[in-house]
PDB file of N, CA and C in Angstrom:
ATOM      1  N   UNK A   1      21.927 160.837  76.389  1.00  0.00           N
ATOM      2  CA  UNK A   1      21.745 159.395  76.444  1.00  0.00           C
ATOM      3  C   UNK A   1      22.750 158.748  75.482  1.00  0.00           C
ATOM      4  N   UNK A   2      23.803 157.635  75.934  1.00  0.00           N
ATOM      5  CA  UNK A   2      24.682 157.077  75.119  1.00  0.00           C
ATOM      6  C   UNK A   2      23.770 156.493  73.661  1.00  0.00           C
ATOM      7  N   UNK A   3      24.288 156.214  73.069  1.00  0.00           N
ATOM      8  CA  UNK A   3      23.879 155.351  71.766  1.00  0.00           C
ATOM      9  C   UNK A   3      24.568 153.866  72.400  1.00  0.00           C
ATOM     10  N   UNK A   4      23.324 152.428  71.441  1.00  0.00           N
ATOM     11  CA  UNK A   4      24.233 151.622  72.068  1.00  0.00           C
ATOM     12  C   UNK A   4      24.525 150.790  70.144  1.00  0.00           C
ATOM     13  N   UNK A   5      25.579 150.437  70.263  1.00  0.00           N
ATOM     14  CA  UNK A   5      26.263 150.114  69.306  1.00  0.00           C
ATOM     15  C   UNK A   5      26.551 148.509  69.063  1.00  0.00           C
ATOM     16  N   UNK A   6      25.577 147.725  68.039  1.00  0.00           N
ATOM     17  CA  UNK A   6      25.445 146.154  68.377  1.00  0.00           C
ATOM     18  C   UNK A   6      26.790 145.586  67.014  1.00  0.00           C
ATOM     19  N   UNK A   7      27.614 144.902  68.416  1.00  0.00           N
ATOM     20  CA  UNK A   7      28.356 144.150  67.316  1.00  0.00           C
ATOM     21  C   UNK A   7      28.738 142.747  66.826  1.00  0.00           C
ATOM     22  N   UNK A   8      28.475 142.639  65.673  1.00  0.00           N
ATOM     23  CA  UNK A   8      28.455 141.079  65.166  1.00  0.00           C
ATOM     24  C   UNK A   8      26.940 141.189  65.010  1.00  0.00           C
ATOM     25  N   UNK A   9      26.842 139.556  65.295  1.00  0.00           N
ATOM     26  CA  UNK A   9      25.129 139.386  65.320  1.00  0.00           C
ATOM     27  C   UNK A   9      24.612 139.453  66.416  1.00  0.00           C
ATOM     28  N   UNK A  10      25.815 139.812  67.678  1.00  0.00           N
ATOM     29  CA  UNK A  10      24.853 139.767  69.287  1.00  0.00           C
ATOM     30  C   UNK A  10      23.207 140.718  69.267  1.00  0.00           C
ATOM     31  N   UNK A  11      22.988 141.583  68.349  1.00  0.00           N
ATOM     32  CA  UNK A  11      21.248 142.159  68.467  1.00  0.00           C
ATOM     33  C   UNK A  11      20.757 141.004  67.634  1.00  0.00           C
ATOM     34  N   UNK A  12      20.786 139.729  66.415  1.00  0.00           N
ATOM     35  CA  UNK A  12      20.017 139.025  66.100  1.00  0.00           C
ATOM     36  C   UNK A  12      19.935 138.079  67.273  1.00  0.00           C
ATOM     37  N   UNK A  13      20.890 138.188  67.934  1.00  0.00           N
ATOM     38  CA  UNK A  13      21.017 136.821  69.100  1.00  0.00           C
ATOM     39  C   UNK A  13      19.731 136.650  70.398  1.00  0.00           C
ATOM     40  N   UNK A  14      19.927 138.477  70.329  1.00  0.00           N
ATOM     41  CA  UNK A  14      19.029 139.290  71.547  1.00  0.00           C
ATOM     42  C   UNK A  14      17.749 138.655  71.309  1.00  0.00           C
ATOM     43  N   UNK A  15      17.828 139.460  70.190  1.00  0.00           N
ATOM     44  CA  UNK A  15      15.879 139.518  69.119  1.00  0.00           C
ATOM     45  C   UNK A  15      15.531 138.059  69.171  1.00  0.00           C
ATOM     46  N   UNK A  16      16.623 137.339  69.750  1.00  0.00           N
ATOM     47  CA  UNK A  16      16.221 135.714  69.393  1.00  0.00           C
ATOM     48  C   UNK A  16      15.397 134.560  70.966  1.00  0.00           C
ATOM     49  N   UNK A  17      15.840 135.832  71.786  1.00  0.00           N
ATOM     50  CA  UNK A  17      15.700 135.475  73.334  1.00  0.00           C
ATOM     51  C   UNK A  17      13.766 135.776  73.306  1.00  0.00           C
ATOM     52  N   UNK A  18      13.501 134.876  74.524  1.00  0.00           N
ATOM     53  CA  UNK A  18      11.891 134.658  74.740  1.00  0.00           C
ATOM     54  C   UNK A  18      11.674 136.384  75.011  1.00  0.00           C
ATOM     55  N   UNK A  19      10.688 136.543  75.234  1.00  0.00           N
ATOM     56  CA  UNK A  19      10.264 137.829  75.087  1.00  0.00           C
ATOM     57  C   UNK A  19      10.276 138.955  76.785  1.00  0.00           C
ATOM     58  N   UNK A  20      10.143 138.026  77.941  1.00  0.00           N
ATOM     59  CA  UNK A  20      10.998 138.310  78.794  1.00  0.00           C
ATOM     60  C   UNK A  20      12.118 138.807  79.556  1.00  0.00           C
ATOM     61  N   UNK A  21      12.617 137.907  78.495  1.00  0.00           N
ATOM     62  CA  UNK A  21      14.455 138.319  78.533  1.00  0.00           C
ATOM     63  C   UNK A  21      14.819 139.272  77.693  1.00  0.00           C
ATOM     64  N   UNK A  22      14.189 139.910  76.532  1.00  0.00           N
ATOM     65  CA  UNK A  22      14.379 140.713  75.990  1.00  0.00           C
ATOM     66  C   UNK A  22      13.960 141.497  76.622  1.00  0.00           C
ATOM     67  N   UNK A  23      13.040 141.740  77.509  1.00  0.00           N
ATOM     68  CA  UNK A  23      12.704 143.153  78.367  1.00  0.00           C
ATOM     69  C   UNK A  23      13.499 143.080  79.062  1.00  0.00           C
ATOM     70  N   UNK A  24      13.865 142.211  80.260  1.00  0.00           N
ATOM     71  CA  UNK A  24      14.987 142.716  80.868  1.00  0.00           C
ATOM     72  C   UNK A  24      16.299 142.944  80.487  1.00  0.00           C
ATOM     73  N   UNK A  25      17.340 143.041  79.233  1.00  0.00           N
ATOM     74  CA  UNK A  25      18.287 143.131  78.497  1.00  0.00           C
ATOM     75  C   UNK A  25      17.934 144.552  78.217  1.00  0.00           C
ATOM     76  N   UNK A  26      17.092 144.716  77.550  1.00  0.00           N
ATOM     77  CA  UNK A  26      16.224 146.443  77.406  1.00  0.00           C
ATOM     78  C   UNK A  26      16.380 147.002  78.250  1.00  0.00           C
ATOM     79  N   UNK A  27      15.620 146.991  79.708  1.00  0.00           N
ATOM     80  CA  UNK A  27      15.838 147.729  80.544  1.00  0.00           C
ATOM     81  C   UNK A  27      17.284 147.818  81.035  1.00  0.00           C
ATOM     82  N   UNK A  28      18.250 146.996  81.414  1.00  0.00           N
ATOM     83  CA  UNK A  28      19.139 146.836  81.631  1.00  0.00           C
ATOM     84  C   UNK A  28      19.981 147.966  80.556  1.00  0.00           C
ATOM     85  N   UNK A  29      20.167 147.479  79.390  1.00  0.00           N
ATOM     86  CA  UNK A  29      20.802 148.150  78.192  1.00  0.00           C
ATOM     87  C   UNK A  29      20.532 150.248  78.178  1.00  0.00           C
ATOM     88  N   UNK A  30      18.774 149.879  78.961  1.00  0.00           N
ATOM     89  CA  UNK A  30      18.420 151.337  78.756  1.00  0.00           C
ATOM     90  C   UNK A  30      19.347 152.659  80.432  1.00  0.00           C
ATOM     91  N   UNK A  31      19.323 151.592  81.198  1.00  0.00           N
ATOM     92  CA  UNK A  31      20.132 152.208  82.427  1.00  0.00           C
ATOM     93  C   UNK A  31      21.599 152.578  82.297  1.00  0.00           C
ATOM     94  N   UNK A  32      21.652 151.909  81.206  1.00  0.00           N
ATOM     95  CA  UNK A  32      23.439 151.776  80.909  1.00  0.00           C
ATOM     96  C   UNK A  32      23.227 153.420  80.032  1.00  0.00           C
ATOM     97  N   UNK A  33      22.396 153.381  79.201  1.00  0.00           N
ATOM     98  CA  UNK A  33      22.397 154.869  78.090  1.00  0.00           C
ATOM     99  C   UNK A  33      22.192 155.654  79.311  1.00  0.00           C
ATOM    100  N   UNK A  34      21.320 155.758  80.167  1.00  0.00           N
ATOM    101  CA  UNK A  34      21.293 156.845  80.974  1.00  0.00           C
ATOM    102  C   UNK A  34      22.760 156.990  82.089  1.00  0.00           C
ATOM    103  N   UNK A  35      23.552 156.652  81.831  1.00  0.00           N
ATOM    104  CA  UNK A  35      24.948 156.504  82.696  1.00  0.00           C
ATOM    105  C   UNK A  35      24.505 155.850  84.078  1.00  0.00           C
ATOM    106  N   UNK A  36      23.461 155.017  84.034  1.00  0.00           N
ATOM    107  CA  UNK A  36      23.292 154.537  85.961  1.00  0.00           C
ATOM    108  C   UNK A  36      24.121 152.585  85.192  1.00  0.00           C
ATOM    109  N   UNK A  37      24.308 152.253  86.613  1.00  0.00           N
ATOM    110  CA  UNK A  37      24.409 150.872  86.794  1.00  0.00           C
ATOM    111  C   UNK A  37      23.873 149.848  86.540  1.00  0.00           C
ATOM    112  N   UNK A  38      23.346 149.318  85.705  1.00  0.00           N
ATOM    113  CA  UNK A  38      22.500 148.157  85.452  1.00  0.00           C
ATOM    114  C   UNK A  38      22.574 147.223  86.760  1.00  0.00           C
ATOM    115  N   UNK A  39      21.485 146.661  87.361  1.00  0.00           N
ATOM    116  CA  UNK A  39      21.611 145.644  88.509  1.00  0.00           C
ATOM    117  C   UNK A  39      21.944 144.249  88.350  1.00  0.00           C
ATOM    118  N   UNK A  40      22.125 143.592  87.190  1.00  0.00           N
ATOM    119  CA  UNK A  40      22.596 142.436  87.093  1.00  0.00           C
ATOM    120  C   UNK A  40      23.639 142.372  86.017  1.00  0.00           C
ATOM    121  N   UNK A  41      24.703 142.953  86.238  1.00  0.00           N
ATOM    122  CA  UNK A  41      25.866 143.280  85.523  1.00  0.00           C
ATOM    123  C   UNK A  41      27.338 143.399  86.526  1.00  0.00           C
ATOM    124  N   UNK A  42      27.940 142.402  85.815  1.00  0.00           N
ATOM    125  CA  UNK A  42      29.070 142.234  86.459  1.00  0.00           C
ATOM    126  C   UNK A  42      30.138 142.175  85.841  1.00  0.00           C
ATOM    127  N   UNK A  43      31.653 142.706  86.148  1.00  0.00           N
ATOM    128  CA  UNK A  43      32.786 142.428  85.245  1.00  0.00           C
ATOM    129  C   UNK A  43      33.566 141.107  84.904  1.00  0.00           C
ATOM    130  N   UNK A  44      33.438 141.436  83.399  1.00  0.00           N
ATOM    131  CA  UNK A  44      34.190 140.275  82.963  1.00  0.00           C
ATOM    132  C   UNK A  44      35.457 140.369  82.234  1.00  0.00           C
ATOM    133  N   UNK A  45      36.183 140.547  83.697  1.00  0.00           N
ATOM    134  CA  UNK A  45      37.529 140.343  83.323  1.00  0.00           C
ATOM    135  C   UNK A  45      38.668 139.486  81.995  1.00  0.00           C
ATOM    136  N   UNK A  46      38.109 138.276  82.173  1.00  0.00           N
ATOM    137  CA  UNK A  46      38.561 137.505  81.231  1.00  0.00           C
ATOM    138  C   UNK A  46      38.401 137.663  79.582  1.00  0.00           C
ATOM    139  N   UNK A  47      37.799 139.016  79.475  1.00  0.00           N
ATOM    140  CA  UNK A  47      37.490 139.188  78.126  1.00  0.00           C
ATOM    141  C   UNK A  47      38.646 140.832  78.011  1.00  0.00           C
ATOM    142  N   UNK A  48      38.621 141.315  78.972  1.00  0.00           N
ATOM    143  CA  UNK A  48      39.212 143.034  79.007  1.00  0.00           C
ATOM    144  C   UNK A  48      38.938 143.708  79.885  1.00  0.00           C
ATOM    145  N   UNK A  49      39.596 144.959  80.097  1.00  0.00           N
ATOM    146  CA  UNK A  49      39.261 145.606  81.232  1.00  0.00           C
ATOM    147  C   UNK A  49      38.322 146.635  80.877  1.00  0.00           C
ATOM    148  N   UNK A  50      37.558 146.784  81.891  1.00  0.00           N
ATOM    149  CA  UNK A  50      36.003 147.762  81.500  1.00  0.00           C
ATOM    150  C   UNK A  50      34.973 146.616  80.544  1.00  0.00           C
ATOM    151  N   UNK A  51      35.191 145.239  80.582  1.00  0.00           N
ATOM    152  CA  UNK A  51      34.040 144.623  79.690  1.00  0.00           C
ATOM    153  C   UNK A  51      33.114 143.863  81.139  1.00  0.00           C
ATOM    154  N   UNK A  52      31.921 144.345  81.030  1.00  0.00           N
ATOM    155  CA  UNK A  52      31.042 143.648  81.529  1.00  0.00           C
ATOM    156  C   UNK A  52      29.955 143.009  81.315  1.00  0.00           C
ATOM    157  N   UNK A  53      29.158 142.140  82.166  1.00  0.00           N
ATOM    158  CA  UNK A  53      28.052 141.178  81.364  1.00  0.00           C
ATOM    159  C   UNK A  53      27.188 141.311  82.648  1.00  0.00           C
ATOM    160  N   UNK A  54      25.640 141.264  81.325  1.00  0.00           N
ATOM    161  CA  UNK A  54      24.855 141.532  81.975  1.00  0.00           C
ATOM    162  C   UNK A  54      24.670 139.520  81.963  1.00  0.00           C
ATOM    163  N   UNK A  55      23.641 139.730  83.263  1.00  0.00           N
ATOM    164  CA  UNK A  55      23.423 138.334  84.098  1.00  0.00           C
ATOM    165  C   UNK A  55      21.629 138.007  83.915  1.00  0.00           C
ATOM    166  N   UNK A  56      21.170 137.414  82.900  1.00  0.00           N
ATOM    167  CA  UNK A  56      19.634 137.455  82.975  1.00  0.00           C
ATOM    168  C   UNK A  56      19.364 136.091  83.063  1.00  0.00           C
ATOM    169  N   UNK A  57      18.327 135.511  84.029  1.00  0.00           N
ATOM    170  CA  UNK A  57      18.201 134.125  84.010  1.00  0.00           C
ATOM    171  C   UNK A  57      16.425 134.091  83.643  1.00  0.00           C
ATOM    172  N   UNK A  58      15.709 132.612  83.654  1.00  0.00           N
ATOM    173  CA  UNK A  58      15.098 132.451  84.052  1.00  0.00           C
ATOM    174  C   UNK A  58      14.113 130.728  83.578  1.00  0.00           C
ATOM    175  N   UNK A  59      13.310 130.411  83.791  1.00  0.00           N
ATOM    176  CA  UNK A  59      12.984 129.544  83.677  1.00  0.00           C
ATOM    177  C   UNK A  59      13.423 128.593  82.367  1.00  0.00           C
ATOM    178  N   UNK A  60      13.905 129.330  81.028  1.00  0.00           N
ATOM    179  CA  UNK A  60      14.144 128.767  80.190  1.00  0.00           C
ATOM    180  C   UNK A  60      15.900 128.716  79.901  1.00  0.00           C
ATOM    181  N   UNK A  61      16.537 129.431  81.387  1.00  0.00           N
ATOM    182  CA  UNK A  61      17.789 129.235  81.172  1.00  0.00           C
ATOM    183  C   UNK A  61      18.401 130.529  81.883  1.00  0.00           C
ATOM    184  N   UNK A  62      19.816 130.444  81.342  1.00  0.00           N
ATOM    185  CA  UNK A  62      20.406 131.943  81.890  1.00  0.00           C
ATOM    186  C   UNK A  62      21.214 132.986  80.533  1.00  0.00           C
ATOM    187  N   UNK A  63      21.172 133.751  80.401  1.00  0.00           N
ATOM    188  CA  UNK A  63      21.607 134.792  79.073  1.00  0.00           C
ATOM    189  C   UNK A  63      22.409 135.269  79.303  1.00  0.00           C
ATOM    190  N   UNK A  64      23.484 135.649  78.625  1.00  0.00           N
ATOM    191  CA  UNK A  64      24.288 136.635  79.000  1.00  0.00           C
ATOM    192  C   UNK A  64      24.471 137.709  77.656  1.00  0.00           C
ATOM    193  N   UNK A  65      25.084 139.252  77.947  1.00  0.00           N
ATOM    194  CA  UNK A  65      25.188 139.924  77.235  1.00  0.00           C
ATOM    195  C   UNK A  65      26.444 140.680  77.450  1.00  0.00           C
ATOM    196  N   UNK A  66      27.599 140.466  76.883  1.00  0.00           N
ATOM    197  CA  UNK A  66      28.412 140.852  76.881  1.00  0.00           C
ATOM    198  C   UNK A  66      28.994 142.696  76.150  1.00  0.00           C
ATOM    199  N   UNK A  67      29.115 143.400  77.202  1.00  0.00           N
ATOM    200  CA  UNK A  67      29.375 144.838  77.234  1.00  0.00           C
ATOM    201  C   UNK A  67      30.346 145.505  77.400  1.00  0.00           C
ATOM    202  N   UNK A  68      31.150 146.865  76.692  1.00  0.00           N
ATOM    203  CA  UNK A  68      31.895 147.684  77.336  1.00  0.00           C
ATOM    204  C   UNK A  68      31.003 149.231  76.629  1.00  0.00           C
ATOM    205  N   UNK A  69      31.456 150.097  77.902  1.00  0.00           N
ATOM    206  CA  UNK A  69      31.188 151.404  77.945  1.00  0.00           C
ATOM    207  C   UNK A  69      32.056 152.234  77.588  1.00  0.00           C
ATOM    208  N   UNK A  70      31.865 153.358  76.485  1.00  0.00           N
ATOM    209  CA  UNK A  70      33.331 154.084  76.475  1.00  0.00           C
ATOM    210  C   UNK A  70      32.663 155.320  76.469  1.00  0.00           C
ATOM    211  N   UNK A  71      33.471 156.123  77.500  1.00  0.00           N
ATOM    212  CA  UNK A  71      32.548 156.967  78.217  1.00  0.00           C
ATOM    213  C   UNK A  71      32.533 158.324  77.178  1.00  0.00           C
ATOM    214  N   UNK A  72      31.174 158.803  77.733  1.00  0.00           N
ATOM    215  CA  UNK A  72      30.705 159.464  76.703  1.00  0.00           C
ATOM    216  C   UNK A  72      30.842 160.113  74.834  1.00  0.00           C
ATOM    217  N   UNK A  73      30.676 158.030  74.917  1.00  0.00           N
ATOM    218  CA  UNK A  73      30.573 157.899  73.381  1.00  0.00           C
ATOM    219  C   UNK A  73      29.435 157.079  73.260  1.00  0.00           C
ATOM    220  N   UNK A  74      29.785 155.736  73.685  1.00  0.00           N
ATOM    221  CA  UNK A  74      28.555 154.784  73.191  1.00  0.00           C
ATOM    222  C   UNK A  74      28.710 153.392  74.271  1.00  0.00           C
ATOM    223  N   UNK A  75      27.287 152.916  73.915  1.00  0.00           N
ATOM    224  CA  UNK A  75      27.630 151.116  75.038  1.00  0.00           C
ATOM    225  C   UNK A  75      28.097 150.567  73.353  1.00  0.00           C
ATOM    226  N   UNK A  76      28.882 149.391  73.491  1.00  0.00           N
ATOM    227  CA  UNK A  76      29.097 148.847  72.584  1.00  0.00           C
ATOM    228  C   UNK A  76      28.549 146.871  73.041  1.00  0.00           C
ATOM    229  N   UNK A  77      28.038 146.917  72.355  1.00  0.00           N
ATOM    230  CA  UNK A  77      27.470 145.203  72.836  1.00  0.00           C
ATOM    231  C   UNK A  77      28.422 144.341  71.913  1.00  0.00           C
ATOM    232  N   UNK A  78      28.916 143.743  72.826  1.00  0.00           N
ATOM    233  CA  UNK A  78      30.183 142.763  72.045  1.00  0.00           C
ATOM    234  C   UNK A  78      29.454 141.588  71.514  1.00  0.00           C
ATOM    235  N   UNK A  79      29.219 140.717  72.330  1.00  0.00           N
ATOM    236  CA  UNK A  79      28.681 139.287  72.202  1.00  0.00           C
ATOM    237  C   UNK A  79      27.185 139.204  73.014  1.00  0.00           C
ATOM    238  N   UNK A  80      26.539 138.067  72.622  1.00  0.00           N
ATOM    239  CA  UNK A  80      25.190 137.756  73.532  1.00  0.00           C
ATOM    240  C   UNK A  80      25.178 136.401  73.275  1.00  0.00           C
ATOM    241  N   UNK A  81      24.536 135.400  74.256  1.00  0.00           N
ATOM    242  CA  UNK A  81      24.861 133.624  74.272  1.00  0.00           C
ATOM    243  C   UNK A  81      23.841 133.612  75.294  1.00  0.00           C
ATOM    244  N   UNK A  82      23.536 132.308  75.108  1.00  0.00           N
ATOM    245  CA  UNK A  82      22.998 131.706  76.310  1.00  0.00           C
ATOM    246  C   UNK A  82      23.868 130.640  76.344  1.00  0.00           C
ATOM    247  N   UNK A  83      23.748 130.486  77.990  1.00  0.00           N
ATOM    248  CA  UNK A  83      24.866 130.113  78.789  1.00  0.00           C
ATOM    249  C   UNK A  83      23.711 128.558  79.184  1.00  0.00           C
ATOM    250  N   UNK A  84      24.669 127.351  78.878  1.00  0.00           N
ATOM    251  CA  UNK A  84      24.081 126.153  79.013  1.00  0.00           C
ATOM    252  C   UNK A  84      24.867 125.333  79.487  1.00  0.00           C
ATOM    253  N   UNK A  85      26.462 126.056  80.679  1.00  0.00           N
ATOM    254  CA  UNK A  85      26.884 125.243  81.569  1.00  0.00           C
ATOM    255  C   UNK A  85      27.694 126.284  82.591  1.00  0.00           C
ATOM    256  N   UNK A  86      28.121 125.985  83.592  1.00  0.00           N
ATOM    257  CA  UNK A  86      27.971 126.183  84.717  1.00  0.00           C
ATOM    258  C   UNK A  86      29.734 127.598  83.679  1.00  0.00           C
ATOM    259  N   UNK A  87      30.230 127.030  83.466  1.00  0.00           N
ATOM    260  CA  UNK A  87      31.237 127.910  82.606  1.00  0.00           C
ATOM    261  C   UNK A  87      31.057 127.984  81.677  1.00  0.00           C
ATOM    262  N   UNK A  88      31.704 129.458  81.245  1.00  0.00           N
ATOM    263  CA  UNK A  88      31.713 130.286  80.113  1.00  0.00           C
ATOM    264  C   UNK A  88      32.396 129.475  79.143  1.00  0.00           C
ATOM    265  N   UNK A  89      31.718 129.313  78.057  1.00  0.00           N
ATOM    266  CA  UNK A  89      32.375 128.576  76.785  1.00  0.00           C
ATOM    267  C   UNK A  89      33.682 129.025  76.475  1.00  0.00           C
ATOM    268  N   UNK A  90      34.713 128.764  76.399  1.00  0.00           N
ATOM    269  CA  UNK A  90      36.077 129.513  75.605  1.00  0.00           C
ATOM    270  C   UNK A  90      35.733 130.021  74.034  1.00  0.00           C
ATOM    271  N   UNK A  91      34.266 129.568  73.456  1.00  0.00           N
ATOM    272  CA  UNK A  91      34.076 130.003  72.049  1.00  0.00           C
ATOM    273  C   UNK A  91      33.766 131.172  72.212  1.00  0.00           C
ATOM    274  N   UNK A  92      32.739 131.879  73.003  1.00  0.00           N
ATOM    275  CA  UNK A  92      31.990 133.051  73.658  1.00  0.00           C
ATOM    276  C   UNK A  92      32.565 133.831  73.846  1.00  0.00           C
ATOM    277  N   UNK A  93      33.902 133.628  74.955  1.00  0.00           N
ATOM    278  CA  UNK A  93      34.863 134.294  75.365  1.00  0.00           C
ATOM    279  C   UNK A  93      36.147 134.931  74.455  1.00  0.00           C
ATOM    280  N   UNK A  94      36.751 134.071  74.010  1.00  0.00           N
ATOM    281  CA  UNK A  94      36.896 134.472  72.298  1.00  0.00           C
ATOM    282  C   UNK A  94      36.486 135.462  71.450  1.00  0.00           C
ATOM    283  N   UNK A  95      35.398 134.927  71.576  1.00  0.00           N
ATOM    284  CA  UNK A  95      34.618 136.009  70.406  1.00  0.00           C
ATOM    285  C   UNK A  95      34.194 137.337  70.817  1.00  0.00           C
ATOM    286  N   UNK A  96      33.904 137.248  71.757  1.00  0.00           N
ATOM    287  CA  UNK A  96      33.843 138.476  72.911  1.00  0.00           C
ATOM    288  C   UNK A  96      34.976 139.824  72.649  1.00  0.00           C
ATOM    289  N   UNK A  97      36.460 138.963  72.797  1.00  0.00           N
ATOM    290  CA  UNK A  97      37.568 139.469  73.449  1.00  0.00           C
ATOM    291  C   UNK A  97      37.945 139.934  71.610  1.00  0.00           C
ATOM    292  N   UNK A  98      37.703 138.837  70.772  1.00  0.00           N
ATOM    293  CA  UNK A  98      37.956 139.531  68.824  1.00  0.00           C
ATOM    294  C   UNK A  98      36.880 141.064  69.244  1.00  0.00           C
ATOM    295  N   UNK A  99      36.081 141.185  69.292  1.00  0.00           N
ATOM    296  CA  UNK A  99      35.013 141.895  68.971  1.00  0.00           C
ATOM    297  C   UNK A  99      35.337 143.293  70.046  1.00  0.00           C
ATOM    298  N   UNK A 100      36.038 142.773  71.366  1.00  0.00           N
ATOM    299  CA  UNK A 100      36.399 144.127  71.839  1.00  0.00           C
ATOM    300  C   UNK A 100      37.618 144.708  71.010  1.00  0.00           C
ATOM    301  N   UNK A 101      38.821 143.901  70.751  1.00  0.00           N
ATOM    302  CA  UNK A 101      39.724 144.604  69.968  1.00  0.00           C
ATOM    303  C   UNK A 101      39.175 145.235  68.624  1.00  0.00           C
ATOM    304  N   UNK A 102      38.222 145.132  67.886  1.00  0.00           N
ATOM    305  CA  UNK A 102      37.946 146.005  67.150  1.00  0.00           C
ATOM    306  C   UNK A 102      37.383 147.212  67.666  1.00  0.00           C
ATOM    307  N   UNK A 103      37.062 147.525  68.661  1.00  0.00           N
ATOM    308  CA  UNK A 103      36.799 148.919  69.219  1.00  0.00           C
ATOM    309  C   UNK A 103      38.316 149.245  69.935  1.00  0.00           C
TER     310      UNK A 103
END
């Protein structure tokens, strides 16, 4: 099972989401350690290649969790935000793309 590796404050960000969304980020996060596909995860190019984000919505909004995999080492969690317009903040994205170049 990968280790997953939180960077910056994206796990205080997590821990900060309704309690919902933290289960599904969990489960999600936990499919990724077992090497399967998470189902609401998609690539996000605009940050690097191999970075993807998981996609969690729901009544109190939509989340995102920004990811890359490096294979059989670790998930590394770059960034986490909630998303409060139809596009990705350029601050998010940014910070995302600092946080992958340190891996």
């Amino acid at each position: 099972m990968l280790e997953i590796e939180w960077l910056g404050d994206s796990l205080d960000i997590v821990r900060a989401y309704g309690k919902d969304i933290r289960a599904a980020v969990g489960g999600e996060l936990r499919l990724l350690q077992k090497g399967e596909k998470p189902v609401h995860a998609r690539p996000l190019k605009t940050v690097g290649r191999g970075v993807w984000e998981l996609k969690i919505g729901d009544a109190q909004g939509q989340f995102r969790v920004v990811y890359v995999v490096k294979r059989n080492d670790k998930v590394y969690v770059l960034h986490a935000f909630q998303k409060k317009t139809r596009q990705t903040p350029q601050k998010d994205i940014s910070l995302a793309k600092a946080r992958f170049k340190e891996i």
